[in-house]
Protein backbone atom coordinates (compact mmCIF):
# COMPACT_ATOMS: atom_id res chain seq x y z
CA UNK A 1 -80.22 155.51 195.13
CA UNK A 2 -84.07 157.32 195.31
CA UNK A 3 -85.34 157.58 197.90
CA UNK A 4 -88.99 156.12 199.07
CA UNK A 5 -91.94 159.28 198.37
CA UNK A 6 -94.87 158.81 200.61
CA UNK A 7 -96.71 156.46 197.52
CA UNK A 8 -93.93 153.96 198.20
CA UNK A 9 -94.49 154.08 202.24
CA UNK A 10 -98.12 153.60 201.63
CA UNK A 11 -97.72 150.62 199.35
CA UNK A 12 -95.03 149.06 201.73
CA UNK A 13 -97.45 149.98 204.66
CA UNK A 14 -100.59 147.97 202.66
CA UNK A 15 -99.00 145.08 201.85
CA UNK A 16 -98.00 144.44 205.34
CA UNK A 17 -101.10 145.07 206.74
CA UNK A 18 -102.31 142.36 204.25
CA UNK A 19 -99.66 140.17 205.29
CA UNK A 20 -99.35 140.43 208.86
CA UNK A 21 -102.98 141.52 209.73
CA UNK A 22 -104.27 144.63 211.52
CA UNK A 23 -103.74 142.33 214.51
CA UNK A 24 -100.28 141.56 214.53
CA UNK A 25 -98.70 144.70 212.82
CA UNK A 26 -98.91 147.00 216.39
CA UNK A 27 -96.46 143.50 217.83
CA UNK A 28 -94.43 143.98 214.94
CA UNK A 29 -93.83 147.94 215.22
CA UNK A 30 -93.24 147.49 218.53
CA UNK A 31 -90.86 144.37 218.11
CA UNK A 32 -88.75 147.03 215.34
CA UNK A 33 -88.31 149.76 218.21
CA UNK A 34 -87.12 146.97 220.74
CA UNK A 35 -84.60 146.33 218.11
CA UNK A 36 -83.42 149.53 217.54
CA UNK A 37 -82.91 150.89 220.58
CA UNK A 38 -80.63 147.67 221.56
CA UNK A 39 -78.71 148.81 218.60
CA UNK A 40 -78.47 152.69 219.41
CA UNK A 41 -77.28 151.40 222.96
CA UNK A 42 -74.81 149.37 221.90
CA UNK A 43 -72.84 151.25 218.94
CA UNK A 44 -73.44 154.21 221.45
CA UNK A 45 -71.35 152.11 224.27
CA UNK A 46 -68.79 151.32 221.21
CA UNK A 47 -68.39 154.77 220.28
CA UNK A 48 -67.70 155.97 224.36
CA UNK A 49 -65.05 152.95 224.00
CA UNK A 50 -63.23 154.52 221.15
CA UNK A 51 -63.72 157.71 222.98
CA UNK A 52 -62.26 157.29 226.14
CA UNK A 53 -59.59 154.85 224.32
CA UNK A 54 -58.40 158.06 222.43
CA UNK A 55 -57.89 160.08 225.28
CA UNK A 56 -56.38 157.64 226.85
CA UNK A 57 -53.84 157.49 224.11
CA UNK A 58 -53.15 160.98 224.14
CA UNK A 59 -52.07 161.14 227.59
């Protein structure tokens, strides 16, 4: 699978400021960190689960 060069990012980048507006794209960035971080939270609480589950295990 290629990967995106910076021609691609700058394309992708265009089109959604010509979709969204210069307006609404800074909502939308912002909306994407909100996001991830819940994610990175989460799967990190998961992976202190398995964690402490193996230990557990082991004694």
């Amino acid at each position: 699978m290629p990967s995106l060069g910076p021609g691609s990012l700058l394309l992708i980048a265009l089109v959604a400021l010509l979709i969204f507006g210069p307006k609404k794209l800074p909502e939308l960035g912002k909306a994407a960190g909100n996001t991830l971080r819940e994610f990175k939270n989460a799967t990190k609480g998961l992976a202190d689960d398995d964690d402490d589950k193996k230990k557990n295990d082991k004694q």
